[in-house]
N, C-alpha and C. Protein backbone atom coordinates (compact mmCIF):
# COMPACT_ATOMS: atom_id res chain seq x y z
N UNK A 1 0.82 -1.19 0.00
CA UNK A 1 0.00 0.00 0.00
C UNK A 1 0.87 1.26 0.00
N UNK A 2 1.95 1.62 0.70
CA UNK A 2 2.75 2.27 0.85
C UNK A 2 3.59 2.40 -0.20
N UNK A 3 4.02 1.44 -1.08
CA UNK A 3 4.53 1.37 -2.22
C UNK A 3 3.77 2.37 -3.52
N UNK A 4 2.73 1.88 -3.57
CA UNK A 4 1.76 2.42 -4.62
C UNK A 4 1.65 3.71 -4.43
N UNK A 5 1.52 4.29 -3.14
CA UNK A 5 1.44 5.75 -2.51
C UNK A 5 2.72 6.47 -3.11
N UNK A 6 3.99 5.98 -2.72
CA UNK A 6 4.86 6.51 -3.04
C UNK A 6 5.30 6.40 -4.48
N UNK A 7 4.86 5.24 -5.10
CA UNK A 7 4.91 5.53 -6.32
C UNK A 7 4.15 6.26 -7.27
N UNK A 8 2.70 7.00 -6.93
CA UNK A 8 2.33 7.82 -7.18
C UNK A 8 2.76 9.10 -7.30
N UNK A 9 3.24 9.48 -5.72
CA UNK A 9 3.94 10.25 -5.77
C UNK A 9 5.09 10.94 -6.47
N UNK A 10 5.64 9.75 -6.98
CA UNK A 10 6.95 10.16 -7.82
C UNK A 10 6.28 10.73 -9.07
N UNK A 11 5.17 9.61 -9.57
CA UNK A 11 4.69 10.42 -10.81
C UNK A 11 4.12 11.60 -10.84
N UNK A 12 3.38 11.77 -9.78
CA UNK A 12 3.12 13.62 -9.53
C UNK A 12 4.24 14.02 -9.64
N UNK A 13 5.72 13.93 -8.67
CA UNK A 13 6.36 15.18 -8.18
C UNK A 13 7.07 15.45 -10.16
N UNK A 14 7.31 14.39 -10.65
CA UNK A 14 7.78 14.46 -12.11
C UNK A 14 6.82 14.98 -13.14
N UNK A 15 5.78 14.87 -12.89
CA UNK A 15 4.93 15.24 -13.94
C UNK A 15 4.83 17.07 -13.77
N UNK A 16 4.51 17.40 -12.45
CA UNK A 16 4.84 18.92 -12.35
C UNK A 16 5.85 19.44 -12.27
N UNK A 17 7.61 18.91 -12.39
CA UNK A 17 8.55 19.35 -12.88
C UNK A 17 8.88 19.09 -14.33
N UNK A 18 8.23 18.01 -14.74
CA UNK A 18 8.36 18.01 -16.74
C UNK A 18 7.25 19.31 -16.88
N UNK A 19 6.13 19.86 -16.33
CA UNK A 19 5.71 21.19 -16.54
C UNK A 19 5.89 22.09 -16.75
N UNK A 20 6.82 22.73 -15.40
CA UNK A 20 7.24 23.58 -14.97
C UNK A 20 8.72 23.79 -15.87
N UNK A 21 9.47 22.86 -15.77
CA UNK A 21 10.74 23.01 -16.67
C UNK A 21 10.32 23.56 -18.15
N UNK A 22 8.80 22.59 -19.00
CA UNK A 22 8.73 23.13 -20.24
C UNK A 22 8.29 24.63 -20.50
N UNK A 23 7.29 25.18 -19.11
CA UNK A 23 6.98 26.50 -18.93
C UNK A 23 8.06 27.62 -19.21
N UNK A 24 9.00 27.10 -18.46
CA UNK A 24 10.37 27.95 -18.11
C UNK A 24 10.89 27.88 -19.72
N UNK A 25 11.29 26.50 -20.33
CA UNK A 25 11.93 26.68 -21.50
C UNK A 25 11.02 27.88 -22.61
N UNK A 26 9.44 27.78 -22.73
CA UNK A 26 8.66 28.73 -23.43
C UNK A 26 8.55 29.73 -23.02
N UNK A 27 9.19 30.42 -22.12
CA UNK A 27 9.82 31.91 -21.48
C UNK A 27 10.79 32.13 -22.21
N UNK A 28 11.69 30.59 -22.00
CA UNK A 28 12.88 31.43 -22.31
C UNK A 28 13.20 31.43 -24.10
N UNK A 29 12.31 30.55 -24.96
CA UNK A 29 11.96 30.91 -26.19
C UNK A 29 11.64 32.33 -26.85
N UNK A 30 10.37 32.67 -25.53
CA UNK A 30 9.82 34.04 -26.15
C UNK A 30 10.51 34.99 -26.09
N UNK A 31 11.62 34.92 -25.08
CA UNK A 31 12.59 36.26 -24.04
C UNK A 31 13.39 36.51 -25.95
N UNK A 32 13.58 35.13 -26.63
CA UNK A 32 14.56 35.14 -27.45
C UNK A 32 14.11 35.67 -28.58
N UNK A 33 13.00 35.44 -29.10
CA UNK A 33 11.78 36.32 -30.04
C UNK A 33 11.82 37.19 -30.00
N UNK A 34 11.65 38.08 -28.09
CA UNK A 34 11.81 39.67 -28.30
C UNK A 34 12.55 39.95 -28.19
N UNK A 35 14.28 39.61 -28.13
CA UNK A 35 15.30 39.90 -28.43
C UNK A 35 15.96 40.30 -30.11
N UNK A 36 14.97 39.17 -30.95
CA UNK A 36 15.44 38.89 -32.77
C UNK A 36 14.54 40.04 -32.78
N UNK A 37 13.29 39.82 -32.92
CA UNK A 37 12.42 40.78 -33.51
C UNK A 37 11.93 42.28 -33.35
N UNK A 38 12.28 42.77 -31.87
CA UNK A 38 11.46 43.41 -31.49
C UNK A 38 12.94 44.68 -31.82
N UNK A 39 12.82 45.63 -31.82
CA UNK A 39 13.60 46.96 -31.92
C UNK A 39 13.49 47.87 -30.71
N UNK A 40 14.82 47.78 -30.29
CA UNK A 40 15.04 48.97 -28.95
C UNK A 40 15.09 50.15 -29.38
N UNK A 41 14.91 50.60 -30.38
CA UNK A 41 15.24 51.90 -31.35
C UNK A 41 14.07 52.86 -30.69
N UNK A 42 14.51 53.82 -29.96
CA UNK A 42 13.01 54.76 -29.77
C UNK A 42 13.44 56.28 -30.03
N UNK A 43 14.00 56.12 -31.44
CA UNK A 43 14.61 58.09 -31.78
C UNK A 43 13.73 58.15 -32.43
N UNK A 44 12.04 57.67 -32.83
CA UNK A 44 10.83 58.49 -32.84
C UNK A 44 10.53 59.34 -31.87
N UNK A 45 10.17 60.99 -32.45
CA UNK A 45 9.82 61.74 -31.33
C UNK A 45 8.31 61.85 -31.79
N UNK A 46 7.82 61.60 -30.87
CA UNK A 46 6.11 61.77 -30.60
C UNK A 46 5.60 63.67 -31.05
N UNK A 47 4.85 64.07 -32.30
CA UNK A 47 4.54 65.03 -32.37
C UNK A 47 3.40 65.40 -31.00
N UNK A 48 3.48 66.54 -30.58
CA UNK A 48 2.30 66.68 -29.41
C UNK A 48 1.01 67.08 -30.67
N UNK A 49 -0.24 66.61 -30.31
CA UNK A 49 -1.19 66.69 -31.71
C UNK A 49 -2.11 68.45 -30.93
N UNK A 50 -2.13 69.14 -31.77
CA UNK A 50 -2.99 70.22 -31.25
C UNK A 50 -4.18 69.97 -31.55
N UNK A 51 -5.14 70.45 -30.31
CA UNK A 51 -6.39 69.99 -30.48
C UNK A 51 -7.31 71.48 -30.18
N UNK A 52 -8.25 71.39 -31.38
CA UNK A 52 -8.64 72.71 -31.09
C UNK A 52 -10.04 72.61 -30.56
N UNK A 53 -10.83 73.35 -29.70
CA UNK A 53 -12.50 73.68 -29.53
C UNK A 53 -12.63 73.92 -30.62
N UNK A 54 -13.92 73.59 -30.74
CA UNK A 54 -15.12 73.63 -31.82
C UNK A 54 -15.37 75.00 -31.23
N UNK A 55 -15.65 75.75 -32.59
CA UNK A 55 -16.46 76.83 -32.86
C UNK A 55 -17.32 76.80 -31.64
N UNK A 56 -18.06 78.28 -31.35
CA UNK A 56 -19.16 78.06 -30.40
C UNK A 56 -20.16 78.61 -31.22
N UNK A 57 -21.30 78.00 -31.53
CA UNK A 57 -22.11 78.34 -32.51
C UNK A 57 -23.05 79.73 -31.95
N UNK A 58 -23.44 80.87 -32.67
CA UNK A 58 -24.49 81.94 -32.04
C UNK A 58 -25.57 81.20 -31.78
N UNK A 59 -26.25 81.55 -30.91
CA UNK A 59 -27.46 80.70 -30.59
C UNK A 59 -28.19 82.16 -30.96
N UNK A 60 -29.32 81.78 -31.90
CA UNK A 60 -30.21 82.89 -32.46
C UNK A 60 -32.05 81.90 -32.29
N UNK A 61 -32.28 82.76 -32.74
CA UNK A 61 -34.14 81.98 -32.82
C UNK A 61 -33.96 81.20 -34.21
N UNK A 62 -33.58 81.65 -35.36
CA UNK A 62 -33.66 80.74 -36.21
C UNK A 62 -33.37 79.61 -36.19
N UNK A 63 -32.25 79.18 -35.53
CA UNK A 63 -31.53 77.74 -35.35
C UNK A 63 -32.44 77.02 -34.05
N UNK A 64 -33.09 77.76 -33.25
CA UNK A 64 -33.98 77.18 -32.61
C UNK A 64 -34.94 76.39 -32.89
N UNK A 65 -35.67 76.95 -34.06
CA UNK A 65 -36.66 77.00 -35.08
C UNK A 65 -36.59 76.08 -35.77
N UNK A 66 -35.69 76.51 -36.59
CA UNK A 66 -34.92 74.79 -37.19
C UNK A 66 -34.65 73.48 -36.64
N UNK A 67 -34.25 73.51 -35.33
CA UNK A 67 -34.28 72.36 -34.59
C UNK A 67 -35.39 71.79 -34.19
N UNK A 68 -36.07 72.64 -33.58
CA UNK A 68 -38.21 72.13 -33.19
C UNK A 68 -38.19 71.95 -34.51
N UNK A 69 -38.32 72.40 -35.82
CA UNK A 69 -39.01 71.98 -36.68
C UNK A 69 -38.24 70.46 -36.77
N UNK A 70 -37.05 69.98 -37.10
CA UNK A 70 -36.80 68.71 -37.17
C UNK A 70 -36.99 67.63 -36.29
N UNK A 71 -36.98 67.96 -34.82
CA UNK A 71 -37.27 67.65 -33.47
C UNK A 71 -38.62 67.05 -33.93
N UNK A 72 -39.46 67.97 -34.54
CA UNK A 72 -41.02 67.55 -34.38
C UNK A 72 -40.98 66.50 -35.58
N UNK A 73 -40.80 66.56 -36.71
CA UNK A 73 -40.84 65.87 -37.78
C UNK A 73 -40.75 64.50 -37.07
N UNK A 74 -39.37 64.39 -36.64
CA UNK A 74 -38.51 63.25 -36.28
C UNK A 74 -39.57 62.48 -35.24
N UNK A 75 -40.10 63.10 -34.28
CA UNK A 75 -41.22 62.52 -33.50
C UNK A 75 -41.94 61.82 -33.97
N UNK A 76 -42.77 62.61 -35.06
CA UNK A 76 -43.93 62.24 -35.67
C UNK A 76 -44.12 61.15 -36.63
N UNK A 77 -42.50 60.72 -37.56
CA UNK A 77 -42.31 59.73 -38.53
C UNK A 77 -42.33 58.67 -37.21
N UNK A 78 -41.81 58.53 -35.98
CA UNK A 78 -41.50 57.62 -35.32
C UNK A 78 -42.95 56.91 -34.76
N UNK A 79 -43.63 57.45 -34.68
CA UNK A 79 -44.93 57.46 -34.05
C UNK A 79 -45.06 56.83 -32.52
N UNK A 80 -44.46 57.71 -31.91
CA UNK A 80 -44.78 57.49 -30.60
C UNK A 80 -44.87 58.61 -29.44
N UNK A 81 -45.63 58.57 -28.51
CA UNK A 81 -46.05 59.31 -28.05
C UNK A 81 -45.30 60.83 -27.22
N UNK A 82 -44.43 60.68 -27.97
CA UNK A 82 -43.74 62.03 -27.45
C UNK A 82 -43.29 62.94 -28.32
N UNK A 83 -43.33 64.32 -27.41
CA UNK A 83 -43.48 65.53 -28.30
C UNK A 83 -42.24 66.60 -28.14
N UNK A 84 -41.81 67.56 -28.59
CA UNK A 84 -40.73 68.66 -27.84
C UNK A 84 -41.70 69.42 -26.86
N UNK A 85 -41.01 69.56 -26.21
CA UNK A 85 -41.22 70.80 -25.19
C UNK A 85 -39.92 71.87 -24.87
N UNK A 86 -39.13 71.63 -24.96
CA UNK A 86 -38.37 72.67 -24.07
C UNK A 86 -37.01 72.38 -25.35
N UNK A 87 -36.68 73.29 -25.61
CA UNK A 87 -34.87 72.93 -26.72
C UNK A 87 -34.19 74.22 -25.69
N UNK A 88 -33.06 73.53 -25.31
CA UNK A 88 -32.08 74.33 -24.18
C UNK A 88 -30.71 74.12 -25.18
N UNK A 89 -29.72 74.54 -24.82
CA UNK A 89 -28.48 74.60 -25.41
C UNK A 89 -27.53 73.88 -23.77
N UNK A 90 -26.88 72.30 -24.25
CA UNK A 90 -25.91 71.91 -23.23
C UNK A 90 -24.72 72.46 -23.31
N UNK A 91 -24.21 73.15 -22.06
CA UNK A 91 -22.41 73.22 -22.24
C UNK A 91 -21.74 72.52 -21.64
């Protein structure tokens, strides 16, 4: 009984060092990949990108106007029960 135990054992303690050893060797494969392939070269200089605001549009009645009118259209093709009430400007 004790035999079988320990001979189990051996096949565990070997089976998770044939693992662990092949783990380690596919580290040390990849370490070698990003050694061939990969480029330490970093004399790209990063342009800084300028980013500008958008225009701020005049808010007048016409463009109000224009919006309820599409606002409402857009409701009405949809057919469901809701309507404009209120057009505000978000900042």
């Amino acid at each position: 009984m004790v035999a079988i135990f320990l001979e189990g054992l051996k096949v565990t303690i070997l089976g998770m060092l044939v693992v662990l050893l092949g783990l380690y060797g596919l580290v040390l494969v990849l370490k070698l990949f990003e050694k061939i392939f990969v480029d330490d070269k970093k004399t790209e200089t990063v342009q800084p990108q300028i980013i500008r605001k958008p225009e701020r549009i005049q808010e007048s009645d016409e463009l109000n106007d224009i919006v309820a009118a599409i606002s409402a259209v857009v409701s009405e093709l949809s057919d469901n029960k809701e309507a404009v009430v209120n057009i505000r400007q978000l900042n």
